[in-house]
N, C-alpha and C. Protein backbone atom coordinates (compact mmCIF):
# COMPACT_ATOMS: atom_id res chain seq x y z
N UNK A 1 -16.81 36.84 -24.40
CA UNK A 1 -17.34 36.22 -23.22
C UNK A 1 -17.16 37.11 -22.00
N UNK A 2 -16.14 38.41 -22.44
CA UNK A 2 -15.94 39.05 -20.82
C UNK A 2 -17.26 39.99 -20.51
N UNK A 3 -18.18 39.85 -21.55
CA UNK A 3 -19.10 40.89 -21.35
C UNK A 3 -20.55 40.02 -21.04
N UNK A 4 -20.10 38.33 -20.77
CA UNK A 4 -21.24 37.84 -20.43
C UNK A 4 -21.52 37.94 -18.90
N UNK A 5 -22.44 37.72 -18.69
CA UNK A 5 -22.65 38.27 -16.80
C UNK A 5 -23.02 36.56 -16.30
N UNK A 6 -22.84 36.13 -15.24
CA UNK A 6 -22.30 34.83 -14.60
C UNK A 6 -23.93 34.40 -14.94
N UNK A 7 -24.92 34.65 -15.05
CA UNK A 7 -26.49 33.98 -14.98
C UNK A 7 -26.46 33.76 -16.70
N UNK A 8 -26.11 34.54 -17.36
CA UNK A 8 -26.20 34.37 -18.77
C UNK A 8 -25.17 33.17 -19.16
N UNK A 9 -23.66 33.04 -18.11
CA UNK A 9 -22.63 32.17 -18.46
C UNK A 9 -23.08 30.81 -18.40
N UNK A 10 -24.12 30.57 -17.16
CA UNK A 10 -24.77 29.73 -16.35
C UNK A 10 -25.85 29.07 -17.60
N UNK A 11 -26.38 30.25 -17.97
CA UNK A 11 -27.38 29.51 -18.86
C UNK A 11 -26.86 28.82 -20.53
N UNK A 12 -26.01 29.11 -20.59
CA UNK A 12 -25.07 28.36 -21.83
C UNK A 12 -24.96 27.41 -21.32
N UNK A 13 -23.85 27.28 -20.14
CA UNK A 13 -23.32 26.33 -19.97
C UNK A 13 -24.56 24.78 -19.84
N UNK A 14 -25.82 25.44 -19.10
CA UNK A 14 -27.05 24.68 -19.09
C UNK A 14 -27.41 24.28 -20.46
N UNK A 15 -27.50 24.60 -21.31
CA UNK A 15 -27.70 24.64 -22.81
C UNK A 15 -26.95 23.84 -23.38
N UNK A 16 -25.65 24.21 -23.05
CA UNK A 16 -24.29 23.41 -23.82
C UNK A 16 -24.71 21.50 -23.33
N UNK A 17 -24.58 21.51 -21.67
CA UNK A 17 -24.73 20.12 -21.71
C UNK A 17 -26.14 19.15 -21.84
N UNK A 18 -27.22 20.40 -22.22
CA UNK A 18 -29.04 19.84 -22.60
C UNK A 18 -28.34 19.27 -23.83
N UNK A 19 -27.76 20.14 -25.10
CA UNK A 19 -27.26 19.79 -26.46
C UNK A 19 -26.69 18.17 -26.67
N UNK A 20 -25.35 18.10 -25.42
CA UNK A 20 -24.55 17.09 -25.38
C UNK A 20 -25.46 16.47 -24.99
N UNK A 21 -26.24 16.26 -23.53
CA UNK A 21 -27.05 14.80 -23.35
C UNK A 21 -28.04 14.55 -24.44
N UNK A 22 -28.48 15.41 -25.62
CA UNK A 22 -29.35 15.17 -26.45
C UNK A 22 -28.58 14.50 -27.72
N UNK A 23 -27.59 14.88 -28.04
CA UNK A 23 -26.58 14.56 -28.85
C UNK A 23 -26.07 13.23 -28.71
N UNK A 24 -25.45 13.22 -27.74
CA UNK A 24 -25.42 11.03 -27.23
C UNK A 24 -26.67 10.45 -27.23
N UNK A 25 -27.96 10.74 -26.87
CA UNK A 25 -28.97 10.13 -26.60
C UNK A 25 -29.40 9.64 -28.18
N UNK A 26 -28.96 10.74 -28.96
CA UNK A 26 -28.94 10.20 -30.35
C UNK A 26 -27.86 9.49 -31.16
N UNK A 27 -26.59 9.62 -30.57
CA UNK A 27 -25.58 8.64 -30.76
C UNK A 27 -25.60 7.26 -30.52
N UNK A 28 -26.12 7.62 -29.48
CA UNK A 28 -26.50 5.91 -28.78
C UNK A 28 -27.27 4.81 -29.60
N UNK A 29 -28.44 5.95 -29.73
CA UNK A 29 -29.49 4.48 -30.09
C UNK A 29 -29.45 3.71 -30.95
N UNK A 30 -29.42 2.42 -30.80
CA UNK A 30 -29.64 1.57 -32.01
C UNK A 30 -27.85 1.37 -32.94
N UNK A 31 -27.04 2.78 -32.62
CA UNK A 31 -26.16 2.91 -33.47
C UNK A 31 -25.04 1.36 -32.54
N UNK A 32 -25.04 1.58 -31.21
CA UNK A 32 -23.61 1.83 -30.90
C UNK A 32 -23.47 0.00 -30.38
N UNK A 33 -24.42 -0.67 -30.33
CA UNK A 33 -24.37 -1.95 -30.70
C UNK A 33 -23.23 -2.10 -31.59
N UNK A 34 -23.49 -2.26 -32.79
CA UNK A 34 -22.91 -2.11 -34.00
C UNK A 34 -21.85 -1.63 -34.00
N UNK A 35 -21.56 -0.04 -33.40
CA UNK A 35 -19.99 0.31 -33.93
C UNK A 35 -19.57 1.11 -32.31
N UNK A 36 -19.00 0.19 -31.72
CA UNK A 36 -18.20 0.55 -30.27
C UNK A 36 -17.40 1.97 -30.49
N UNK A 37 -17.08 2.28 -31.79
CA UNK A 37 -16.31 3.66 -31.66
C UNK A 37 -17.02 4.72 -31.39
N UNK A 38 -18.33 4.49 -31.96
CA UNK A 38 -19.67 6.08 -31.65
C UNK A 38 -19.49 5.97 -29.76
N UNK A 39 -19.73 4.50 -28.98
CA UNK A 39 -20.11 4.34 -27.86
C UNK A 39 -18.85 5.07 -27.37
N UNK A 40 -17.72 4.57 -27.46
CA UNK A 40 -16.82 5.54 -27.10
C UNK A 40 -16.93 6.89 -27.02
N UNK A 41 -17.01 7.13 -28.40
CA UNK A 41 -17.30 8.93 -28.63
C UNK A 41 -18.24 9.11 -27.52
N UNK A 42 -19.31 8.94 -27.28
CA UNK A 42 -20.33 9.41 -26.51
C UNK A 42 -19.95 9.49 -24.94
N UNK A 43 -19.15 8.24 -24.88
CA UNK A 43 -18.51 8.32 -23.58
C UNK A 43 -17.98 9.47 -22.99
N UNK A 44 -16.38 9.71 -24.11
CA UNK A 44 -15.23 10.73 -24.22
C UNK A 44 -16.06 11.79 -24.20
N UNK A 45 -17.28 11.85 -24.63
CA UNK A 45 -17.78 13.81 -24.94
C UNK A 45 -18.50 14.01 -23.06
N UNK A 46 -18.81 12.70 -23.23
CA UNK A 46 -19.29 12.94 -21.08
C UNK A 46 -18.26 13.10 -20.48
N UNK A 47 -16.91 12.31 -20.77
CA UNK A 47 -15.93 12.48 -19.54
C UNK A 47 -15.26 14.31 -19.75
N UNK A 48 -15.17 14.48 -21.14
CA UNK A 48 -14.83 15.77 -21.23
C UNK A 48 -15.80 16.94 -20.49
N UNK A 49 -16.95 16.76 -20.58
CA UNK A 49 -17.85 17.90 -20.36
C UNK A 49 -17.97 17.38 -19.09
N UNK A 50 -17.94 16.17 -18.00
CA UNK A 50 -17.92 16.17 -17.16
C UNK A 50 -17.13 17.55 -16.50
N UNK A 51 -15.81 17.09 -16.35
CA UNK A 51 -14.86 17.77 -16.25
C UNK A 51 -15.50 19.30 -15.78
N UNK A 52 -16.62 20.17 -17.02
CA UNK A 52 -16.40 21.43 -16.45
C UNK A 52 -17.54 21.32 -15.85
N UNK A 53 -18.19 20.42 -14.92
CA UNK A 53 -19.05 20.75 -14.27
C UNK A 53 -18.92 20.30 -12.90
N UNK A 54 -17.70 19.54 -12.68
CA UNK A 54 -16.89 19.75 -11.15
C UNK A 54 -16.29 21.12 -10.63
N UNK A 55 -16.20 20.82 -9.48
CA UNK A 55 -15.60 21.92 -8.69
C UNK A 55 -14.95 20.96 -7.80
N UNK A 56 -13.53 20.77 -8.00
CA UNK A 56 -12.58 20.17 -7.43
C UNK A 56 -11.67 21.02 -6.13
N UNK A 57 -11.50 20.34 -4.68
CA UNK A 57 -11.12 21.14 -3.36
C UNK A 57 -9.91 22.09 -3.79
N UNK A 58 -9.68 22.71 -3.14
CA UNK A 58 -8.33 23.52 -2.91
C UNK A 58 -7.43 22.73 -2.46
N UNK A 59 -6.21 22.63 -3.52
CA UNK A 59 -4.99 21.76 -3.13
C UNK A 59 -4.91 20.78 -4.47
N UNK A 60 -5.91 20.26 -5.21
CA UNK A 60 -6.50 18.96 -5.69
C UNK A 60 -5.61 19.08 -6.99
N UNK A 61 -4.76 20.68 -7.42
CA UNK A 61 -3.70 20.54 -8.64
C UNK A 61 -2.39 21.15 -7.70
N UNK A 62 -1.59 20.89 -8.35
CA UNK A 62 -0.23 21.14 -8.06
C UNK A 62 0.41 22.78 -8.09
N UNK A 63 -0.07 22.71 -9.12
CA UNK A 63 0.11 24.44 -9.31
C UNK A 63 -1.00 24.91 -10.16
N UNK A 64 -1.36 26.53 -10.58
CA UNK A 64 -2.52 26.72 -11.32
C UNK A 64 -2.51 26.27 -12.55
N UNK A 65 -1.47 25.87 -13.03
CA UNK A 65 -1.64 25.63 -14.83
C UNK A 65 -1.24 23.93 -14.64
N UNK A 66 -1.62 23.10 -13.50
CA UNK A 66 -0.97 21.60 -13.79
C UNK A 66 -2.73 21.37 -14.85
N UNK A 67 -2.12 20.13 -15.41
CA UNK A 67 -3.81 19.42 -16.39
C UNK A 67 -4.40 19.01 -15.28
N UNK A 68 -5.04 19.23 -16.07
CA UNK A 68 -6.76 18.49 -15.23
C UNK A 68 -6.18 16.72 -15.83
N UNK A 69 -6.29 15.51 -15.20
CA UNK A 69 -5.95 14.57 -15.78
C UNK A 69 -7.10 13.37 -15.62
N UNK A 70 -7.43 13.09 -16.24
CA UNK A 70 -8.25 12.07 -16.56
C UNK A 70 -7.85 10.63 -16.64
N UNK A 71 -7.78 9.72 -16.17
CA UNK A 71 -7.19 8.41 -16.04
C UNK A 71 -8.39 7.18 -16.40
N UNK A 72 -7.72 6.21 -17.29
CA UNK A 72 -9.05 5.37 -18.06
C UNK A 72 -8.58 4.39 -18.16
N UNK A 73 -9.30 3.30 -17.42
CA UNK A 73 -9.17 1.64 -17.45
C UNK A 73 -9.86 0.99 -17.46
N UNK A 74 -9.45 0.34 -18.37
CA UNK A 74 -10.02 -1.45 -18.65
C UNK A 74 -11.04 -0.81 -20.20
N UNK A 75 -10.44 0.27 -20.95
CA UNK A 75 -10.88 0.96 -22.38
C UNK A 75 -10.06 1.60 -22.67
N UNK A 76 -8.94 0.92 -23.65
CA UNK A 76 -8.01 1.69 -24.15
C UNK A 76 -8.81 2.44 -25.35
N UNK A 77 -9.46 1.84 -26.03
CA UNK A 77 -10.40 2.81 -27.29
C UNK A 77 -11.19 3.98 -26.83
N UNK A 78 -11.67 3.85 -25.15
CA UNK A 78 -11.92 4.92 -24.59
C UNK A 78 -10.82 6.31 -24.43
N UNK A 79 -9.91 5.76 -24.12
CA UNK A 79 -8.75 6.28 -23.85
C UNK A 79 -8.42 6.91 -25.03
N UNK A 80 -8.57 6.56 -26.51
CA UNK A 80 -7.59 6.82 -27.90
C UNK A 80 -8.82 8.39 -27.81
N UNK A 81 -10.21 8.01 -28.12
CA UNK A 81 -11.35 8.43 -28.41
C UNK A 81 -11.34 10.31 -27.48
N UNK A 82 -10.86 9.97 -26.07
CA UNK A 82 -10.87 10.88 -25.51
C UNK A 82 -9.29 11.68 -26.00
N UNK A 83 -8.01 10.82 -25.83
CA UNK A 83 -7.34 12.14 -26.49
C UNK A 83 -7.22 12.74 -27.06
N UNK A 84 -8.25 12.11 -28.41
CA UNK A 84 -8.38 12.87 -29.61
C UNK A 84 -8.80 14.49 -29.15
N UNK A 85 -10.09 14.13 -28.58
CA UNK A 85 -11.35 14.97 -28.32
C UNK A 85 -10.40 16.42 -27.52
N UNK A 86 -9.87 15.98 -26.58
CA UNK A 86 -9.31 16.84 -25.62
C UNK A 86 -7.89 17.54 -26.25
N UNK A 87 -7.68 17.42 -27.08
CA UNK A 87 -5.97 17.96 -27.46
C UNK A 87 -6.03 19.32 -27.74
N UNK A 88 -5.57 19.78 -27.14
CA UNK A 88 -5.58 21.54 -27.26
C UNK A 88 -6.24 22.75 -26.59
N UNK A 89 -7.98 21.16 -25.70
CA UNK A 89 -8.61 21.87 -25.53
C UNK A 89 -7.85 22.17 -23.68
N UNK A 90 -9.02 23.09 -22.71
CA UNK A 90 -8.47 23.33 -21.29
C UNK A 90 -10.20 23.29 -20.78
N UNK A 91 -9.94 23.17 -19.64
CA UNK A 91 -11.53 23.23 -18.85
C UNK A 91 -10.86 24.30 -17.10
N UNK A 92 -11.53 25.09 -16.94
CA UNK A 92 -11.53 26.23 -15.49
C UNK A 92 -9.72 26.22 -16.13
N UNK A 93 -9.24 26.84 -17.36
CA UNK A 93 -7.49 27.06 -17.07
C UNK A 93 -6.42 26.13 -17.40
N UNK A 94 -7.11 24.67 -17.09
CA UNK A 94 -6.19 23.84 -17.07
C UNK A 94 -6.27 22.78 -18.58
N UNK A 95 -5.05 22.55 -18.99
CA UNK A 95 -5.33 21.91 -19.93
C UNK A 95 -5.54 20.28 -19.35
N UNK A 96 -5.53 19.28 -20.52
CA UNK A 96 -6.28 18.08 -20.22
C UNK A 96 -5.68 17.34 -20.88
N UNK A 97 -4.87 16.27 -19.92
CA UNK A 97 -4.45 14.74 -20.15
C UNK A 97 -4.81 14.17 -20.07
N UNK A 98 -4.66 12.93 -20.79
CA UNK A 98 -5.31 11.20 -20.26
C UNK A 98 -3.98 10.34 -20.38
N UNK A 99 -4.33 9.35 -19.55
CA UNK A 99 -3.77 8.47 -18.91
C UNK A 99 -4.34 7.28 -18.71
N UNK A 100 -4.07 6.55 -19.88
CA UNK A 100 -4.23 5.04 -19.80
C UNK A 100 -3.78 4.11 -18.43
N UNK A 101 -4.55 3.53 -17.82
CA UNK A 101 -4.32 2.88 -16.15
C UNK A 101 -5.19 1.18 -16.32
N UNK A 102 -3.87 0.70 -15.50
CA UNK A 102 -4.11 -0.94 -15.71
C UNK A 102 -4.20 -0.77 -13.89
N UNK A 103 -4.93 -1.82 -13.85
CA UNK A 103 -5.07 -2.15 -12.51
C UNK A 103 -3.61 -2.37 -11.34
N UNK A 104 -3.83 -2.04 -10.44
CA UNK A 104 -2.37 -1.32 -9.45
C UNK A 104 -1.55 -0.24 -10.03
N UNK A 105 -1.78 0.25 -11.16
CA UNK A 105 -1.37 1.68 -11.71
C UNK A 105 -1.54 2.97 -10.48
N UNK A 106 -0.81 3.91 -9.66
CA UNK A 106 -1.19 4.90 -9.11
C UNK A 106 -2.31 5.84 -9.25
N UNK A 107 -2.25 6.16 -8.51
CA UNK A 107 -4.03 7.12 -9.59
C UNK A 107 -3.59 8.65 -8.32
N UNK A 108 -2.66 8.65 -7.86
CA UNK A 108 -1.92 10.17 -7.63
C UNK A 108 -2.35 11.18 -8.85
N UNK A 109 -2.72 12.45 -8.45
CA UNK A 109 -2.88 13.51 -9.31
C UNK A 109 -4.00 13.09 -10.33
N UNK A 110 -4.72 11.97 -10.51
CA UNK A 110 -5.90 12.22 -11.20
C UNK A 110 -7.23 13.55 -10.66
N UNK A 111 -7.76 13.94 -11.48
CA UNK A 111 -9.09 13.98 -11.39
C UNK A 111 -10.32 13.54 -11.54
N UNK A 112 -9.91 13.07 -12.11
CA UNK A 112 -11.42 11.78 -13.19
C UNK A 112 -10.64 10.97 -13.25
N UNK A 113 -11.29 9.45 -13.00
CA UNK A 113 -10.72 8.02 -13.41
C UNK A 113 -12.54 7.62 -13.86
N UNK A 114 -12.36 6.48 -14.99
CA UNK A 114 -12.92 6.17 -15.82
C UNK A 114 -12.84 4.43 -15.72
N UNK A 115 -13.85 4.04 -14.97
CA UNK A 115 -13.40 2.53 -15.20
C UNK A 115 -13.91 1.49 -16.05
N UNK A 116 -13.79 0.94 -17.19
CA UNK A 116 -14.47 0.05 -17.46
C UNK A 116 -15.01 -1.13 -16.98
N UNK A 117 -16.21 -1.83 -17.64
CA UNK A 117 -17.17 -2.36 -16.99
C UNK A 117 -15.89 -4.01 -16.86
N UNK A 118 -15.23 -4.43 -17.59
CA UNK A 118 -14.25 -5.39 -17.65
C UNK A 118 -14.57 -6.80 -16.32
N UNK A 119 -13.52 -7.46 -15.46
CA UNK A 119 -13.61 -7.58 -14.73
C UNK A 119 -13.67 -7.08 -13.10
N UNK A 120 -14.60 -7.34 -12.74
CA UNK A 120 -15.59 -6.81 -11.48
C UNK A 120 -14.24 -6.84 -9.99
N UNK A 121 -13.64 -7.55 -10.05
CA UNK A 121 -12.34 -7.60 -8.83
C UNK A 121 -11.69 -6.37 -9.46
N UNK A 122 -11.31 -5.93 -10.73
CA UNK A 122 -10.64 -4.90 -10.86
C UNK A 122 -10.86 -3.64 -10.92
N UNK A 123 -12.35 -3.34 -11.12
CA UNK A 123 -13.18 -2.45 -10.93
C UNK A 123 -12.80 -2.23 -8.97
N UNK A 124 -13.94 -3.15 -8.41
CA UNK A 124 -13.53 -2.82 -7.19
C UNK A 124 -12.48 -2.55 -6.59
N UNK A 125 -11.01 -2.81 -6.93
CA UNK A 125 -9.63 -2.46 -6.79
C UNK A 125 -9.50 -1.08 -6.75
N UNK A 126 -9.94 -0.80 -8.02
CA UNK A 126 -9.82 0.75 -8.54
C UNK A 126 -10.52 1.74 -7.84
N UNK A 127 -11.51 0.89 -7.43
CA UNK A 127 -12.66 2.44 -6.66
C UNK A 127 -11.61 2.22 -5.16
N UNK A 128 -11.52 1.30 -5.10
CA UNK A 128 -10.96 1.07 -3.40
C UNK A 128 -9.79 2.21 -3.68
N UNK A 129 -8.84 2.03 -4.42
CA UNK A 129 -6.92 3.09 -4.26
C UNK A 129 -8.18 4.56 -4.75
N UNK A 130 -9.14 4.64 -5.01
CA UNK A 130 -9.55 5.95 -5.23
C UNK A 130 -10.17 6.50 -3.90
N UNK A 131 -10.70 5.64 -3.19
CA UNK A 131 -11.52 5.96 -1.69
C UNK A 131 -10.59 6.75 -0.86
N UNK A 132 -11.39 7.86 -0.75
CA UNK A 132 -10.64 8.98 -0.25
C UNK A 132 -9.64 10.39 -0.43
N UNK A 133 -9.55 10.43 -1.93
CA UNK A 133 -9.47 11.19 -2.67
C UNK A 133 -10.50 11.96 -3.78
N UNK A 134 -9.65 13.24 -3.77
CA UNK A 134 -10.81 14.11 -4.52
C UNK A 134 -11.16 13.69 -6.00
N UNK A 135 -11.04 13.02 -6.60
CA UNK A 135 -11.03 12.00 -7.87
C UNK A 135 -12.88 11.76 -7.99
N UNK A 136 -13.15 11.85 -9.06
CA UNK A 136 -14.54 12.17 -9.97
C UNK A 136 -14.57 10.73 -10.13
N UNK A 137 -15.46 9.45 -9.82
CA UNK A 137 -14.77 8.31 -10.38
C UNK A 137 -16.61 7.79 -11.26
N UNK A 138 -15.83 7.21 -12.43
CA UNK A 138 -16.99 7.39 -13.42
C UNK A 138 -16.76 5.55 -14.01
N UNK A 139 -17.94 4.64 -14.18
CA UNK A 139 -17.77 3.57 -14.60
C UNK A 139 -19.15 3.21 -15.71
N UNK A 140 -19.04 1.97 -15.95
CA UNK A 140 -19.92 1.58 -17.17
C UNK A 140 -20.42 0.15 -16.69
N UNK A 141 -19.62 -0.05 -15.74
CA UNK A 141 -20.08 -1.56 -14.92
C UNK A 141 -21.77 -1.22 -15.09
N UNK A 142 -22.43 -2.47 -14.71
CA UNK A 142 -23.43 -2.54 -14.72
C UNK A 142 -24.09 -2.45 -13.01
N UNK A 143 -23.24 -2.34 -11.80
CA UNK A 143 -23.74 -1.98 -10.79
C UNK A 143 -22.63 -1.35 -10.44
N UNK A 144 -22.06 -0.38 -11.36
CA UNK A 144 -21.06 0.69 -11.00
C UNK A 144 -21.58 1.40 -9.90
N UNK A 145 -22.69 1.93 -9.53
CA UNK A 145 -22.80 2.75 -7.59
C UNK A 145 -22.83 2.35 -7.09
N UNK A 146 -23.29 0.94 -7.16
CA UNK A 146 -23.48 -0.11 -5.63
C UNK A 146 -22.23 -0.79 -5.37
N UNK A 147 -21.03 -0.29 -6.67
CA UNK A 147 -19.81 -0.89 -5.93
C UNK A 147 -18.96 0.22 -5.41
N UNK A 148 -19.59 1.48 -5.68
CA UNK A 148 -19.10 3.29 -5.09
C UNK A 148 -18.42 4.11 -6.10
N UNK A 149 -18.98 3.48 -7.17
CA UNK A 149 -18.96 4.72 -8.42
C UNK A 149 -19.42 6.10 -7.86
N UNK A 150 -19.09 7.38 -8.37
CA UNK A 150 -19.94 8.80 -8.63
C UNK A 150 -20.78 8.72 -9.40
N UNK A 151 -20.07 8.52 -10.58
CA UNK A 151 -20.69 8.32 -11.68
C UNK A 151 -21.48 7.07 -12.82
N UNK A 152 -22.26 6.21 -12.71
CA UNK A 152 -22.08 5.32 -13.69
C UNK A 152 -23.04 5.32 -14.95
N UNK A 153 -22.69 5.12 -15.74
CA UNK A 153 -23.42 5.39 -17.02
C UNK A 153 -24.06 3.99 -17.62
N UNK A 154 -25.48 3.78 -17.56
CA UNK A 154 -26.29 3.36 -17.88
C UNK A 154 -27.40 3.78 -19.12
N UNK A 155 -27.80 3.02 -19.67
CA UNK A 155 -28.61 2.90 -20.99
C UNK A 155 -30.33 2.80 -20.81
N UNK A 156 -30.83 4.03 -20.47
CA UNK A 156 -31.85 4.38 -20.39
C UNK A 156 -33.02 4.00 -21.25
N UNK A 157 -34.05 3.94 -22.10
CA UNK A 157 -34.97 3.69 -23.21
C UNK A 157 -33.95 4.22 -24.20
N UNK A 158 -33.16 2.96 -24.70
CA UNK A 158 -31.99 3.26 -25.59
C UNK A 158 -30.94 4.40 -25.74
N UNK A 159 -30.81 4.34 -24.57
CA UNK A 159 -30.07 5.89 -25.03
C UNK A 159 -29.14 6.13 -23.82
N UNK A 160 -27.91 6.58 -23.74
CA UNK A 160 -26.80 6.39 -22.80
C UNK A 160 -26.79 7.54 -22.05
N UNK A 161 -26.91 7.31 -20.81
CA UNK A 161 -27.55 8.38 -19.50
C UNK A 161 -26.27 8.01 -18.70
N UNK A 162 -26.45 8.97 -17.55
CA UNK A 162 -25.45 8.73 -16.21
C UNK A 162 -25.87 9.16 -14.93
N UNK A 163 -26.32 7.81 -14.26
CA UNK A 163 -26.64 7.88 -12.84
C UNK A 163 -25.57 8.62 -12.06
N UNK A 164 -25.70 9.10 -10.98
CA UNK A 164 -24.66 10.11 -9.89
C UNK A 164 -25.01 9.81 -8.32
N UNK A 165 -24.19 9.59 -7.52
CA UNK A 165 -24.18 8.71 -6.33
C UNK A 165 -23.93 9.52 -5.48
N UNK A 166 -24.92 10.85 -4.91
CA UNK A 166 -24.23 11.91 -4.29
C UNK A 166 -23.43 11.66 -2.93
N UNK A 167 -23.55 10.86 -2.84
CA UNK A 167 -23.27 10.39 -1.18
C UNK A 167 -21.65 9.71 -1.06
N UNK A 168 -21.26 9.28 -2.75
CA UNK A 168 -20.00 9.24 -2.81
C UNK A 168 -19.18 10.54 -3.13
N UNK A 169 -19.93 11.45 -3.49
CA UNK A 169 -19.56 12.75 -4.64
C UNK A 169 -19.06 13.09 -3.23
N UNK A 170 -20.27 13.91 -2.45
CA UNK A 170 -19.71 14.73 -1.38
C UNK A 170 -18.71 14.11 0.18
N UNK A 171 -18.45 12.44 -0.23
CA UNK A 171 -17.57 12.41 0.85
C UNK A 171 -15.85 12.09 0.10
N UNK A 172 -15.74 12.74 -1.03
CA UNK A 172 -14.85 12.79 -2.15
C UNK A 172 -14.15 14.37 -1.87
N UNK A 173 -15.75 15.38 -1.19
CA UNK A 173 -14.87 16.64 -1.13
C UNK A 173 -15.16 17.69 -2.91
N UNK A 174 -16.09 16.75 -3.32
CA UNK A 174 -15.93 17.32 -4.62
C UNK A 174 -17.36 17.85 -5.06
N UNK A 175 -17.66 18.89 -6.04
CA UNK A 175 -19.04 19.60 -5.83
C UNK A 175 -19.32 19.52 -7.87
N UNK A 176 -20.54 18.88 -7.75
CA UNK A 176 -21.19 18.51 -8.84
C UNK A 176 -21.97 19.89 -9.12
N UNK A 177 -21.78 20.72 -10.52
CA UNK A 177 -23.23 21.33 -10.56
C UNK A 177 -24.23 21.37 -10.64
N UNK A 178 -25.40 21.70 -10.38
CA UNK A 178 -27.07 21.41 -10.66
C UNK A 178 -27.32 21.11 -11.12
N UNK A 179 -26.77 22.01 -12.26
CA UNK A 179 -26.79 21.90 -14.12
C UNK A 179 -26.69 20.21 -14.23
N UNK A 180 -25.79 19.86 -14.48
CA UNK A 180 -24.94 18.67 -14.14
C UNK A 180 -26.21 17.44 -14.12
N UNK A 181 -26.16 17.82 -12.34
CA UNK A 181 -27.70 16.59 -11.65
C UNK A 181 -28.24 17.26 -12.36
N UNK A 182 -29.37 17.89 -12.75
CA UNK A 182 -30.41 17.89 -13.50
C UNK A 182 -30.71 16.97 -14.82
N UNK A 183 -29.02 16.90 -15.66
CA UNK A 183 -29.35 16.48 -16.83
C UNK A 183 -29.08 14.92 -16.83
N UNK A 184 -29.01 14.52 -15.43
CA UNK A 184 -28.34 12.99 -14.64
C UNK A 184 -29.89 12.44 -15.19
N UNK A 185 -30.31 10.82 -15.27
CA UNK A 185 -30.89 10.01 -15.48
C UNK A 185 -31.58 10.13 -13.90
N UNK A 186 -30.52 9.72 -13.21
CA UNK A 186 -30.81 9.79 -11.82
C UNK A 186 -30.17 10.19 -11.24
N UNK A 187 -30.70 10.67 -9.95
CA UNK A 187 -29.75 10.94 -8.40
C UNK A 187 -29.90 10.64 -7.50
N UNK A 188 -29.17 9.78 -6.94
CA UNK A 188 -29.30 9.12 -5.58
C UNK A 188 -28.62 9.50 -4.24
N UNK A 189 -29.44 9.40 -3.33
CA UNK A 189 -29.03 11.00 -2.11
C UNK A 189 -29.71 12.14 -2.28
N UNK A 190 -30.14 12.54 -3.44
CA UNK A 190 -30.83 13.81 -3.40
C UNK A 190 -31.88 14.17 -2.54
N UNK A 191 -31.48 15.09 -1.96
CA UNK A 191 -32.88 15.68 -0.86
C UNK A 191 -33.78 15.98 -1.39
């Protein structure tokens, strides 16, 4: 890879997540009714690949080698699904924890929090202790942006997509790649 040049790195990485949104879009359909563990999987492979397509502020880890940490509530099977996925692996250096979070849990040192769609007071709880930190915040609620999700993931012509709320992204401090929005369902804020 040291001999790839940053436009060629660029275009993998574009490739890599066309593959993944094509890959869930086929996980999804029809299957995940039926077996909540694929829906998971599909989830865990977004929150992971999320991950390398932030650009999180200066300051936002502790030191250069702290994890990138991922925090997930109101889906502990989300939670099992993703540590599997992530064990060993690292995204920009840092390796990658998760962290199971119940409502009034701290959410200090996250990067990504993950909320399930569950009850709607606890959802809103969660985005609220996140307002104002550099934190990626990603849900499954069914009006996950209109309650100030970044991220919420919705079910397109069968198939599991993720709307992006730029207007929460950039007053978070935090920078989405193109790549990224492009392969979004939607974007809202976009100029």
């Amino acid at each position: 890879m040291a001999g790839l040049s940053r436009f060629a790195l660029r275009g993998l990485a574009g490739r890599w997540l066309a593959l993944l949104a094509g890959a869930a879009m086929l996980a999804w359909s029809g299957v995940c009714a039926a077996q909540p563990s694929v829906e998971n999987q599909v989830k865990a492979a977004y929150l992971f690949k999320f991950a390398g397509f932030v650009e999180w502020p200066e300051g936002s880890f502790v030191r250069p080698d702290s994890p990138l940490q991922i925090g997930v509530a109101g889906n502990d099977g989300l939670a099992d699904q993703l540590e599997q996925m992530v064990a060993g692996r690292t995204v920009g250096g840092h390796a990658i924890s998760v962290r199971k979070l119940r409502r009034g849990d701290p959410l200090q040192g996250l990067h990504i929090l993950f909320i399930g769609a569950g009850e709607r007071a606890a959802v809103i709880d969660m985005l609220a202790a996140a307002r104002g930190q550099s934190v990626l915040t990603v849900s499954d609620a069914d009006d996950g942006i209109a309650l100030g999700c970044m991220i919420a993931f919705v079910v397109a012509q069968d198939r599991l997509r993720f709307d992006v709320a730029l207007g929460q992204v950039n007053s978070s401090r935090l920078r989405i790649s193109a790549r990224m929005l492009a392969a979004a369902n939607r974007v809202q804020g976009a100029t």
